[in-house]
PDB file of N, CA and C in Angstrom:
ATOM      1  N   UNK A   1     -13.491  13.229  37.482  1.00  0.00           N
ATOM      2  CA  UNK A   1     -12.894  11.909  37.525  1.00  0.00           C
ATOM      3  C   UNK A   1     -13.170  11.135  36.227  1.00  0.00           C
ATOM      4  N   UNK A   2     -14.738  11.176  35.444  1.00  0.00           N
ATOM      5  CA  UNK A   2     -14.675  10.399  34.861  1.00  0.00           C
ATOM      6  C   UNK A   2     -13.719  11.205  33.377  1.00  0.00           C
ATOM      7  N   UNK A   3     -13.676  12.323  33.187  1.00  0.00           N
ATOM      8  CA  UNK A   3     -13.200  12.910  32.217  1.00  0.00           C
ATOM      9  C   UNK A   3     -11.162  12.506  32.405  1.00  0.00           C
ATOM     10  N   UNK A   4     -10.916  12.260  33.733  1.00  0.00           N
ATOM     11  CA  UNK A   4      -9.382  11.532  33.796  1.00  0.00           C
ATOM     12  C   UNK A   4      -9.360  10.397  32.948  1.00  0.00           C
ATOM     13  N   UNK A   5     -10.330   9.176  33.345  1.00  0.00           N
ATOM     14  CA  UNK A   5     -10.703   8.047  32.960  1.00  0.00           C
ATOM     15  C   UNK A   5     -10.746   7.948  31.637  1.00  0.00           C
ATOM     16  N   UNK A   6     -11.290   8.924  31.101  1.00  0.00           N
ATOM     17  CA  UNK A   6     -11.535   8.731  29.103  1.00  0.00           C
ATOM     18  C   UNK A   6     -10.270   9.616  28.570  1.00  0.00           C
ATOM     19  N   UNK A   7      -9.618  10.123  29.436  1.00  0.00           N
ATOM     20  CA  UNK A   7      -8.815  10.689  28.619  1.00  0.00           C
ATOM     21  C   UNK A   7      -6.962   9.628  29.379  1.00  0.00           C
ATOM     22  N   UNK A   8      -6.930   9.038  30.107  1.00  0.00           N
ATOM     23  CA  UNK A   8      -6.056   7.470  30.201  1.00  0.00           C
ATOM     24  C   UNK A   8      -6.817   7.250  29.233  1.00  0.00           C
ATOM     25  N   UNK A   9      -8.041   6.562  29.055  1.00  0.00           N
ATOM     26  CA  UNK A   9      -8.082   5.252  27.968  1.00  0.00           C
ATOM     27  C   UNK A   9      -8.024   5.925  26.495  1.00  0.00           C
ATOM     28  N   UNK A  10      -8.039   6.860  26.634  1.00  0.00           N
ATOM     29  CA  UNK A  10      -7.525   7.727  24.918  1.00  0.00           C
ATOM     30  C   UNK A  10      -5.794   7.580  24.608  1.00  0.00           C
ATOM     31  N   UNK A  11      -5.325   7.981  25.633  1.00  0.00           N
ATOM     32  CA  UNK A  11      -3.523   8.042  25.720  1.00  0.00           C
ATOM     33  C   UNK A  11      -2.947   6.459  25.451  1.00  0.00           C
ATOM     34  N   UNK A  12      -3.572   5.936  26.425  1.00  0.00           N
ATOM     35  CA  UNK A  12      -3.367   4.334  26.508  1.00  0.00           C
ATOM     36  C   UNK A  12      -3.745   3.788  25.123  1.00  0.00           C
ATOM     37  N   UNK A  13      -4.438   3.736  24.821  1.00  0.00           N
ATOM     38  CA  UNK A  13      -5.398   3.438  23.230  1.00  0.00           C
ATOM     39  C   UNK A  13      -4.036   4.039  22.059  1.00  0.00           C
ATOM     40  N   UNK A  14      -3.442   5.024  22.527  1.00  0.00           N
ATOM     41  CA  UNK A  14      -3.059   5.855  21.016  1.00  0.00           C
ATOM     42  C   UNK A  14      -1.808   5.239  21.342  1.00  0.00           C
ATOM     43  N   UNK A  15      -0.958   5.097  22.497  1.00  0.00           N
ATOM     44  CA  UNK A  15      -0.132   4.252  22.657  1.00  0.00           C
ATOM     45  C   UNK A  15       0.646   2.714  22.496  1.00  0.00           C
ATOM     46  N   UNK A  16      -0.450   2.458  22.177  1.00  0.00           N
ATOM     47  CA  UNK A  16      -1.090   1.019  21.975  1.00  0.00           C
ATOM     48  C   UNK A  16      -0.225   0.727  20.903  1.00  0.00           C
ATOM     49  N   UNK A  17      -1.204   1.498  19.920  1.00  0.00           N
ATOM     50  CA  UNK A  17      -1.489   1.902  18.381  1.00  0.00           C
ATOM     51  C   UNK A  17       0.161   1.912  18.230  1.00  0.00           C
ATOM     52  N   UNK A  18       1.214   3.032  18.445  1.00  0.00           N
ATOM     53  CA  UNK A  18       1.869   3.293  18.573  1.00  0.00           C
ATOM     54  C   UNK A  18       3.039   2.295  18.350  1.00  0.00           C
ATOM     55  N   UNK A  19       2.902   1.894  19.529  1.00  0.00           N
ATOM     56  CA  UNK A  19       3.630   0.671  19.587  1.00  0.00           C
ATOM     57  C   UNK A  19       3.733  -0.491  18.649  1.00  0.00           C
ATOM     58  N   UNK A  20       2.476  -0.863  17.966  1.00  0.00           N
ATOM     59  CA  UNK A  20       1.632  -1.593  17.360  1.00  0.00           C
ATOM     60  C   UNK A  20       1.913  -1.351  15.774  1.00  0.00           C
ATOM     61  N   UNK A  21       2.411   0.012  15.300  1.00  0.00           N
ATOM     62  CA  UNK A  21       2.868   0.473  13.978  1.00  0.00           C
ATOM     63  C   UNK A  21       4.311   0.604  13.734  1.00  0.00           C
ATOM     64  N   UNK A  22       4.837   0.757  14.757  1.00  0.00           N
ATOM     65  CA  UNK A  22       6.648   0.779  15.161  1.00  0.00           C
ATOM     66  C   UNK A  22       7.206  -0.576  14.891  1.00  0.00           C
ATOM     67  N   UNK A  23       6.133  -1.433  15.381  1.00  0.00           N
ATOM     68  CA  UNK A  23       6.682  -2.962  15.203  1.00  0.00           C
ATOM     69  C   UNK A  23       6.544  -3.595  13.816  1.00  0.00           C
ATOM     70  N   UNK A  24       5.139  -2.873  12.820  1.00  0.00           N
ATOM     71  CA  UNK A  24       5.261  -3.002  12.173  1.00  0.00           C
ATOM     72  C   UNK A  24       6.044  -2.930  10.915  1.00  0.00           C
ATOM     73  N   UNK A  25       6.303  -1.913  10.838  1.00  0.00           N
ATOM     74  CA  UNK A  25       6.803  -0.785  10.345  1.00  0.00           C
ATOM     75  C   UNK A  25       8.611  -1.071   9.941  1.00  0.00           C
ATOM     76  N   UNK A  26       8.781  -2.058  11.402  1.00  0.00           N
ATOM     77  CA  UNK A  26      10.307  -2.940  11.484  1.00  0.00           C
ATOM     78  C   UNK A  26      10.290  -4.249  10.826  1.00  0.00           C
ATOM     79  N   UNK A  27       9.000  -4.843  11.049  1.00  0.00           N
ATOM     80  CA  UNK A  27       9.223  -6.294  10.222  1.00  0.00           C
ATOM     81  C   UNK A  27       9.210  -6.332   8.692  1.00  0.00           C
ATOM     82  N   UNK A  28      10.103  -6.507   8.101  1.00  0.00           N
ATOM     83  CA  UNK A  28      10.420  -6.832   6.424  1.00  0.00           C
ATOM     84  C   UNK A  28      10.348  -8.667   6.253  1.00  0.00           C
ATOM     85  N   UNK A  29      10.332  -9.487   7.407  1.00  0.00           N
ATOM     86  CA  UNK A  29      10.108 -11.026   7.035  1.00  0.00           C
ATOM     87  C   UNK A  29       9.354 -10.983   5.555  1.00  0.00           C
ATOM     88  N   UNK A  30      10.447 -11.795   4.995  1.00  0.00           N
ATOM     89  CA  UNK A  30       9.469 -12.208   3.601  1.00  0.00           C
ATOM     90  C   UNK A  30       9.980 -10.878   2.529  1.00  0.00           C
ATOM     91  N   UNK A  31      10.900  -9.905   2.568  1.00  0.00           N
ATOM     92  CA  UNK A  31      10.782  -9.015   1.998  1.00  0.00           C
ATOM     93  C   UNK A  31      12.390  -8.304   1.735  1.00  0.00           C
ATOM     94  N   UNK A  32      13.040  -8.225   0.374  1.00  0.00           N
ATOM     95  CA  UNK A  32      14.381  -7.965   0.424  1.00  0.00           C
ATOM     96  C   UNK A  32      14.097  -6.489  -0.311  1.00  0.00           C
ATOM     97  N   UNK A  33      14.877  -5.323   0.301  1.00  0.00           N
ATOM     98  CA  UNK A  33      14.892  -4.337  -0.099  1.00  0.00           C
ATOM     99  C   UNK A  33      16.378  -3.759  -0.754  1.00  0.00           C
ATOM    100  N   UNK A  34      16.231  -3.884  -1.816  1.00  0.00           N
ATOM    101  CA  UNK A  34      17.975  -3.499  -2.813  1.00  0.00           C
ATOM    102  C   UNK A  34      18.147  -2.346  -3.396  1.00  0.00           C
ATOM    103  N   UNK A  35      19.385  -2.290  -3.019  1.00  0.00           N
ATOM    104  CA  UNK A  35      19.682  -0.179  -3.769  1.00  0.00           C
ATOM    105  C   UNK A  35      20.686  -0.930  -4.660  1.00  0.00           C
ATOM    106  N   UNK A  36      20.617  -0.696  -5.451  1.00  0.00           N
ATOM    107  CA  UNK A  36      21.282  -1.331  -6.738  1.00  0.00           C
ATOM    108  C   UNK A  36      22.195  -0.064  -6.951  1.00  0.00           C
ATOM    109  N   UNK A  37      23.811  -0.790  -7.081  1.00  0.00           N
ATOM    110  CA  UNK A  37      24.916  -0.008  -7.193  1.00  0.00           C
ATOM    111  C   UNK A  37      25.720   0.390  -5.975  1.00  0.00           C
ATOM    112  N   UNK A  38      25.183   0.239  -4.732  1.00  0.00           N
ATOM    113  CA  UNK A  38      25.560   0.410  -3.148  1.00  0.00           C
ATOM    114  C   UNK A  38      26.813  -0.423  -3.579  1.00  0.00           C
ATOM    115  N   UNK A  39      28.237  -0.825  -2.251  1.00  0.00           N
ATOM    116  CA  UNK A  39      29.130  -1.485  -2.647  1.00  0.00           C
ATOM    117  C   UNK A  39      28.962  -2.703  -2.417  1.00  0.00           C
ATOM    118  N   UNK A  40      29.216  -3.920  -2.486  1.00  0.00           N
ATOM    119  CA  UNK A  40      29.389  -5.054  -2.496  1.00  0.00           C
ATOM    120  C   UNK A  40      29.389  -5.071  -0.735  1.00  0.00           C
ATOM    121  N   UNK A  41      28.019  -6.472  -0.193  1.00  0.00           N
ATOM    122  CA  UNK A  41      28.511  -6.594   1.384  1.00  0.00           C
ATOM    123  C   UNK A  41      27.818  -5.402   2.269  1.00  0.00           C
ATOM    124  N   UNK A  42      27.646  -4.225   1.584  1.00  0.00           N
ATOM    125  CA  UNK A  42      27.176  -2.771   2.517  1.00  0.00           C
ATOM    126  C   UNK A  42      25.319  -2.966   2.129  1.00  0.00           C
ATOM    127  N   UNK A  43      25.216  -2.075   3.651  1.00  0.00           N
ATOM    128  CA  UNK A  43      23.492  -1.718   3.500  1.00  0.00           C
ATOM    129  C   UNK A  43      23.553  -1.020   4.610  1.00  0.00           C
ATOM    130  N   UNK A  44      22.341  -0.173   4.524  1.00  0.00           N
ATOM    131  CA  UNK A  44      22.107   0.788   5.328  1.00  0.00           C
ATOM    132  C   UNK A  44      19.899   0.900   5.726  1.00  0.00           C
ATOM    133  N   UNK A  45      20.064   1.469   6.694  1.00  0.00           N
ATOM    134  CA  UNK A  45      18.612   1.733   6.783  1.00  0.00           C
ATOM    135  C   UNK A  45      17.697   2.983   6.643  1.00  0.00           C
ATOM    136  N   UNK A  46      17.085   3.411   6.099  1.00  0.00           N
ATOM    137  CA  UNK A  46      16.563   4.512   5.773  1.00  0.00           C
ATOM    138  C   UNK A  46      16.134   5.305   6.565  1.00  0.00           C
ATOM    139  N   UNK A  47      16.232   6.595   7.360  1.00  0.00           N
ATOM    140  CA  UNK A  47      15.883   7.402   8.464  1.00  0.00           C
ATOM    141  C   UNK A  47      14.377   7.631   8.301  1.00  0.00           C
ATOM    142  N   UNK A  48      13.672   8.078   6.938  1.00  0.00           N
ATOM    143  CA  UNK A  48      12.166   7.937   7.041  1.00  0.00           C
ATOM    144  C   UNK A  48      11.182   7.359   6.846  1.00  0.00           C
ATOM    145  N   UNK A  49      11.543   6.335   6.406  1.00  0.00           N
ATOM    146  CA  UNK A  49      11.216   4.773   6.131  1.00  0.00           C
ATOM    147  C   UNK A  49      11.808   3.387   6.930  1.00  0.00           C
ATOM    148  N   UNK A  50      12.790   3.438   7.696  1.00  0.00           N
ATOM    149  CA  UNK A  50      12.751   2.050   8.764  1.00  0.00           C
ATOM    150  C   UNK A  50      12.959   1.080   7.712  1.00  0.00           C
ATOM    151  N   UNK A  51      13.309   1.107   5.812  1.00  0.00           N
ATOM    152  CA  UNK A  51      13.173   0.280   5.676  1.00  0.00           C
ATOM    153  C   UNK A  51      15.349  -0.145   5.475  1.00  0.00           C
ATOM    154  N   UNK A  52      15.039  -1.482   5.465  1.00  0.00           N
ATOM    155  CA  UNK A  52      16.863  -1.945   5.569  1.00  0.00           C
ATOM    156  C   UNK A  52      17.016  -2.023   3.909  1.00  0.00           C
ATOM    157  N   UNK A  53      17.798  -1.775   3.244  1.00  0.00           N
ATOM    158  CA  UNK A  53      18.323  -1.973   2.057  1.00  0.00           C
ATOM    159  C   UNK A  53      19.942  -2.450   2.141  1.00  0.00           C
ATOM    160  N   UNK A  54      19.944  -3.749   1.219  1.00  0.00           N
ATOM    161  CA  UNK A  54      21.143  -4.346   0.807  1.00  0.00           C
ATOM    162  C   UNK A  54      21.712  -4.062  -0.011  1.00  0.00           C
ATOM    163  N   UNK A  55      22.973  -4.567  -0.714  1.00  0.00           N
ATOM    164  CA  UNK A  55      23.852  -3.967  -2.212  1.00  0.00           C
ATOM    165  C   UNK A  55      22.746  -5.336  -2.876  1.00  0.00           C
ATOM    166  N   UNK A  56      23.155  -4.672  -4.098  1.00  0.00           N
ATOM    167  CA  UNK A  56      22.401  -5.822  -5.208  1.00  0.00           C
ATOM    168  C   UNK A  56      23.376  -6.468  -5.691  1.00  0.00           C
ATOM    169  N   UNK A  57      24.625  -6.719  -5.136  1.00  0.00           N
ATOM    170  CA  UNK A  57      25.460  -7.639  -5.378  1.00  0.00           C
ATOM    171  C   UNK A  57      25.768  -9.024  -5.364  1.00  0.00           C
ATOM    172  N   UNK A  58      24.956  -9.631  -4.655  1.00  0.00           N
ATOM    173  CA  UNK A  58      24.784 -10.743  -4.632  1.00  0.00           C
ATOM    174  C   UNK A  58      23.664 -11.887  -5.614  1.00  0.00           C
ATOM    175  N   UNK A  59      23.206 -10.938  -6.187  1.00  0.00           N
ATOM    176  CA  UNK A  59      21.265 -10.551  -7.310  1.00  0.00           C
ATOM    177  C   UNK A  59      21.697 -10.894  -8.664  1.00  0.00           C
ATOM    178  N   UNK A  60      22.999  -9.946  -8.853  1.00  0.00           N
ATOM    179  CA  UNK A  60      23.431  -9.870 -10.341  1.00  0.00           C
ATOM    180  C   UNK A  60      24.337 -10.411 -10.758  1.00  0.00           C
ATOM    181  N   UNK A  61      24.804 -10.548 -11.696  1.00  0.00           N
ATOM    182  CA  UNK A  61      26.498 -10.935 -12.441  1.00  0.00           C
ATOM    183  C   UNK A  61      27.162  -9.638 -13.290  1.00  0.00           C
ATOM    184  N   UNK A  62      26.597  -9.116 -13.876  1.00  0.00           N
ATOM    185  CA  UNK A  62      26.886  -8.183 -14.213  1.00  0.00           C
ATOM    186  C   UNK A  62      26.889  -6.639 -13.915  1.00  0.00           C
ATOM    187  N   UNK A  63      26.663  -5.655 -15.336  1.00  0.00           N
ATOM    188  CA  UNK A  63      26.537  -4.444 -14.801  1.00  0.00           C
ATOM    189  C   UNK A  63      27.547  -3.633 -14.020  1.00  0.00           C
ATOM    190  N   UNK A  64      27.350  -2.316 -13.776  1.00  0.00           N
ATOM    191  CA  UNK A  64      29.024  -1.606 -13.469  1.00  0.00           C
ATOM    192  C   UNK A  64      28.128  -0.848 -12.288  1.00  0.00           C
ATOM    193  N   UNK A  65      28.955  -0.938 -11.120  1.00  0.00           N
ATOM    194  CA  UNK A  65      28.772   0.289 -10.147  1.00  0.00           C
ATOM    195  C   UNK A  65      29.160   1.411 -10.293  1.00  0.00           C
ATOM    196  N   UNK A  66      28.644   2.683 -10.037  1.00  0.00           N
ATOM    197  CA  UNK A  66      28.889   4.124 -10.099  1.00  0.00           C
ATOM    198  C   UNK A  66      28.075   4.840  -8.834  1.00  0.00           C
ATOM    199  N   UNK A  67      28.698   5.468  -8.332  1.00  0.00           N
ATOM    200  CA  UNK A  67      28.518   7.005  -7.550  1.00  0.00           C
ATOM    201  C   UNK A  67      28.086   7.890  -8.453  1.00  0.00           C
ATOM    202  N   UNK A  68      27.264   8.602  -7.680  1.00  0.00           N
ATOM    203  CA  UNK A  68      26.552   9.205  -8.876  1.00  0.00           C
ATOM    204  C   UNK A  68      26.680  10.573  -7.535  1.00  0.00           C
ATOM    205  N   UNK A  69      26.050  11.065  -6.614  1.00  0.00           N
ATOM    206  CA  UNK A  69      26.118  12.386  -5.644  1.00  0.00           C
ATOM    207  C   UNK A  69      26.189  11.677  -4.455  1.00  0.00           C
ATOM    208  N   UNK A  70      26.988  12.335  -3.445  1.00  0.00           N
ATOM    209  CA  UNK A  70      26.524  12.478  -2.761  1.00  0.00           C
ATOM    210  C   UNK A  70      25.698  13.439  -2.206  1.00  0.00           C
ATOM    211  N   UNK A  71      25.242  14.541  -2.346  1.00  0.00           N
ATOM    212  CA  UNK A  71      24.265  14.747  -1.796  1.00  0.00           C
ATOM    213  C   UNK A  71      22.893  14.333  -2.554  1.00  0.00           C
ATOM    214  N   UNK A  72      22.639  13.641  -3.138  1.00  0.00           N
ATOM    215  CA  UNK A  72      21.482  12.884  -3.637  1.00  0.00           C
ATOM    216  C   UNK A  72      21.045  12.574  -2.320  1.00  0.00           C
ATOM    217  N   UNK A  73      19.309  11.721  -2.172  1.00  0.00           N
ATOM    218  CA  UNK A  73      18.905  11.586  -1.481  1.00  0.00           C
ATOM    219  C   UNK A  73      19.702   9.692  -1.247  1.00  0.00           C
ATOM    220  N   UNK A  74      19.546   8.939  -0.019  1.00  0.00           N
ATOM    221  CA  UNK A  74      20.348   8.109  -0.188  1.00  0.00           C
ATOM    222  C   UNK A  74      20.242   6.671  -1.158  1.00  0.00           C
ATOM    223  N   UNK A  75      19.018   6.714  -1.652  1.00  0.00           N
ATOM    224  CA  UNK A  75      18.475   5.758  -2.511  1.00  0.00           C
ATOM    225  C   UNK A  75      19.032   6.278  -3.671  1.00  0.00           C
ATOM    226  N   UNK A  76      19.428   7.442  -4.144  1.00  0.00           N
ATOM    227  CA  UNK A  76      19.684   7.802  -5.388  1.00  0.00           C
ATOM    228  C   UNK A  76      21.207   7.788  -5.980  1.00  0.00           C
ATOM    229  N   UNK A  77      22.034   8.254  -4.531  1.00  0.00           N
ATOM    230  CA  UNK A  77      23.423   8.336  -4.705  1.00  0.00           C
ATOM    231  C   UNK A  77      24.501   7.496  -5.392  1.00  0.00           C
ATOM    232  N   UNK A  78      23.772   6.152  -5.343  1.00  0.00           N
ATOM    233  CA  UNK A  78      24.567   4.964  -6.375  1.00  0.00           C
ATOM    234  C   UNK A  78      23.824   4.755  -7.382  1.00  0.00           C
ATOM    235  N   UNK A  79      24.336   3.694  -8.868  1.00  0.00           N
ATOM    236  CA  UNK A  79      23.383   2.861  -9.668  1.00  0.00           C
ATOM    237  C   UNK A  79      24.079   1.928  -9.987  1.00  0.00           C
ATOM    238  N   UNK A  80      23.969   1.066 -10.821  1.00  0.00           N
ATOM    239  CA  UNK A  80      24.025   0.185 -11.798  1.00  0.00           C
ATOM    240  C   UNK A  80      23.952   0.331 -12.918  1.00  0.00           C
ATOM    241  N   UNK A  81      24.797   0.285 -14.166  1.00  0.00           N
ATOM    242  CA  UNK A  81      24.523   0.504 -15.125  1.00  0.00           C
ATOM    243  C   UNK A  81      24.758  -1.195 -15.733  1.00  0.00           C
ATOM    244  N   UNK A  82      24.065  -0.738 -17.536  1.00  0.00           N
ATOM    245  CA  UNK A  82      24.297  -2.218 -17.944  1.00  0.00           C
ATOM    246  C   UNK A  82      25.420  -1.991 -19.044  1.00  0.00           C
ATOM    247  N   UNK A  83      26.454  -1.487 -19.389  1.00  0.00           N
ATOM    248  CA  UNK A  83      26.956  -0.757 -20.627  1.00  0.00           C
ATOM    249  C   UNK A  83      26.937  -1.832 -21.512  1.00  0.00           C
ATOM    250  N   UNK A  84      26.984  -3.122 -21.379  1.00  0.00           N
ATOM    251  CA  UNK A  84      26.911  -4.280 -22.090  1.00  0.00           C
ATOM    252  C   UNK A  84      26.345  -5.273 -22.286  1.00  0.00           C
ATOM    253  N   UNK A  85      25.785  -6.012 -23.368  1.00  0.00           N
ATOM    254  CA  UNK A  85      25.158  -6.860 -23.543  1.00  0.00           C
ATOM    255  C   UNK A  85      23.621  -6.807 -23.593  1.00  0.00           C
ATOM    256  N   UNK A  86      22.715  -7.356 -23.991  1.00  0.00           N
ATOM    257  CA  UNK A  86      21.483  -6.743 -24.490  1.00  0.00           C
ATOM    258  C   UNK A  86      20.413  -7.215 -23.398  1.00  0.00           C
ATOM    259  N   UNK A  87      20.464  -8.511 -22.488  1.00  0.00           N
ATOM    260  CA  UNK A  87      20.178  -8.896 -21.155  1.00  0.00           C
ATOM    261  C   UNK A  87      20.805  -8.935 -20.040  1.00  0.00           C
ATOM    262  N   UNK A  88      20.171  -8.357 -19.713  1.00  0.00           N
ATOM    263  CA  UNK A  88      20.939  -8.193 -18.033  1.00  0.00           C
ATOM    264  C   UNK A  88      19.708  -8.519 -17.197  1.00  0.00           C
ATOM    265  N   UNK A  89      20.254  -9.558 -16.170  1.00  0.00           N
ATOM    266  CA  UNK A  89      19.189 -10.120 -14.715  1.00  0.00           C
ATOM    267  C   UNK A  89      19.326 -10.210 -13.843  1.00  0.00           C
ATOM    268  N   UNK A  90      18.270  -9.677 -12.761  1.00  0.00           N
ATOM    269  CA  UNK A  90      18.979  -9.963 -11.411  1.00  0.00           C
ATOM    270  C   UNK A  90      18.326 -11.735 -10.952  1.00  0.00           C
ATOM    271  N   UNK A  91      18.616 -12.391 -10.240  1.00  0.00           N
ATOM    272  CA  UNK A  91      18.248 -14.012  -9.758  1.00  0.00           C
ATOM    273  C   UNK A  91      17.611 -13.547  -8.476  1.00  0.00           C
ATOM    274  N   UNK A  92      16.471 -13.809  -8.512  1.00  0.00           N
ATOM    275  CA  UNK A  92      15.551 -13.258  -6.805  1.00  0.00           C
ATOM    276  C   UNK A  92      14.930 -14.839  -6.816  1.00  0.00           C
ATOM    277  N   UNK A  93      15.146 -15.250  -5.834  1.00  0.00           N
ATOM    278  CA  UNK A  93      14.211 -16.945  -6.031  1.00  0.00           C
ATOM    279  C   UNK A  93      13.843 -16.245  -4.366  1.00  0.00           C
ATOM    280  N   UNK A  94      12.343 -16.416  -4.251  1.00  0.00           N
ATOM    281  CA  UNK A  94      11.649 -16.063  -3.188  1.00  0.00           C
ATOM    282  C   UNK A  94      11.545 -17.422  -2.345  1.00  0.00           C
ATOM    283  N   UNK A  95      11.421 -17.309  -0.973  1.00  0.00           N
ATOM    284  CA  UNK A  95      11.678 -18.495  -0.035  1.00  0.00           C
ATOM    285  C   UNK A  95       9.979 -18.675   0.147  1.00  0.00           C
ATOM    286  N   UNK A  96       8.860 -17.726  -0.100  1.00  0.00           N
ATOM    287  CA  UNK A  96       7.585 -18.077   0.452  1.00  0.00           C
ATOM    288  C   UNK A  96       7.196 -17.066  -0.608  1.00  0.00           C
ATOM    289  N   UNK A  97       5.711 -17.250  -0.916  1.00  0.00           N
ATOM    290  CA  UNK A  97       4.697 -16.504  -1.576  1.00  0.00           C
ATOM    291  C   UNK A  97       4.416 -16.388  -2.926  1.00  0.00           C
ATOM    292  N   UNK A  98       4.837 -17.661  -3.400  1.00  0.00           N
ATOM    293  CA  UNK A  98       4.638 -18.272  -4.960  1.00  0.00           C
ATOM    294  C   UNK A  98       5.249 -17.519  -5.638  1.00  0.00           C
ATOM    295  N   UNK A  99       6.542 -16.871  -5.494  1.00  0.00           N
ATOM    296  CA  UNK A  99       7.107 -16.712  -6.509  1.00  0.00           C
ATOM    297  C   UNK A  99       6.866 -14.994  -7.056  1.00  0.00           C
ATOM    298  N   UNK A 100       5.630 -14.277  -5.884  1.00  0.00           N
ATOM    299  CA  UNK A 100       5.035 -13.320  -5.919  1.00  0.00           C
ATOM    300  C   UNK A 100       6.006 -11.895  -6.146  1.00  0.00           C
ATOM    301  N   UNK A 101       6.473 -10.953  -6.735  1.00  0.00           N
ATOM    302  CA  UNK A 101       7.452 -10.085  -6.792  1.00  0.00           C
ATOM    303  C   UNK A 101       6.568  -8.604  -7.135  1.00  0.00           C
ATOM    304  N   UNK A 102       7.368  -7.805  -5.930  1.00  0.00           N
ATOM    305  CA  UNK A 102       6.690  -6.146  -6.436  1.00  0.00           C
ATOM    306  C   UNK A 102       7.944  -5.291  -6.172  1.00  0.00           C
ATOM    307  N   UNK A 103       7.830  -4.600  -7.928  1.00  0.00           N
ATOM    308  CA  UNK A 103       8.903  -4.030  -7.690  1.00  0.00           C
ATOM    309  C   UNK A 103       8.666  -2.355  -7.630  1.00  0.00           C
ATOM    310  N   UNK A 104       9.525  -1.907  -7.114  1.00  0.00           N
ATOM    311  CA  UNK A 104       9.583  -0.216  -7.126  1.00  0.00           C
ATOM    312  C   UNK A 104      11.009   0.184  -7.726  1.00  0.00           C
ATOM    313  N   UNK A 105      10.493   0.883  -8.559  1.00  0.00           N
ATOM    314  CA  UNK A 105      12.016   1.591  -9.186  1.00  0.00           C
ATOM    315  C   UNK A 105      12.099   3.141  -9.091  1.00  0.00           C
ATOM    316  N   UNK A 106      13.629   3.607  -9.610  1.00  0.00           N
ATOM    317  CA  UNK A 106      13.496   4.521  -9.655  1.00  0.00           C
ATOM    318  C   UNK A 106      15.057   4.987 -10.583  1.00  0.00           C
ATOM    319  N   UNK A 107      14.065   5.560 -11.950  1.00  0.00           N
ATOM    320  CA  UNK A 107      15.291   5.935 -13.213  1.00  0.00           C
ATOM    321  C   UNK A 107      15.602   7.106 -13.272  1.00  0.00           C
ATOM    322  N   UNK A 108      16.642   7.551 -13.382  1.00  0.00           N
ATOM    323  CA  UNK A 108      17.791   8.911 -13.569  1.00  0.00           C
ATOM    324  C   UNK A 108      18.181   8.798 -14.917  1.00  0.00           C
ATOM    325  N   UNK A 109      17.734  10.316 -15.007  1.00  0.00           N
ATOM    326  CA  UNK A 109      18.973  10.984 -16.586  1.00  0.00           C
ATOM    327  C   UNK A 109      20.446  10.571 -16.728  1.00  0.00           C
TER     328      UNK A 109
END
């Protein structure tokens, strides 16, 4: 009996947990995730990451969209290029966290 008992409060416990990282794992509050070059208006969510990504269309003024594979992985399949002009910016004005920004990239040949 007592070996039932510790092994519920093990299941229950890991379940918990479970639950507890799923939820996390969904909340992005505070947090914009952009695939730069996606189409204008479109986003999609990532199957091994949970995370949501938007077009960076609304970010920039410039710059040219391109398809690049589809079978690329799906973060990779579009870009942005800059073919013109010597600055190019995206406008991110953050609603909370001083202004705080972390970025992750990722550059192709």
């Amino acid at each position: 009996m007592e070996n039932f008992i510790f092994l519920y409060l093990i299941y229950s416990a890991a379940f918990a947990l479970c639950l507890v990282f799923s939820y996390l794992a969904q909340d992005q509050s505070g947090f914009i995730s952009i695939d730069c070059g996606i189409p204008s208006g479109s986003s999609y969510k990532d199957d091994t990451t949970g995370i949501n990504y938007v077009s960076d269309s609304s970010f920039v003024e410039t710059g040219v969209s391109k398809s690049v594979s589809s079978t690329a992985q799906r973060q990779l399949q579009n870009l942005r290029s800059f073919p013109k002009g010597s600055r190019n910016c995206y406008t991110l004005i953050p609603t909370q966290g001083k202004g705080k920004k972390c970025s992750r990239s990722n550059f192709q040949k």
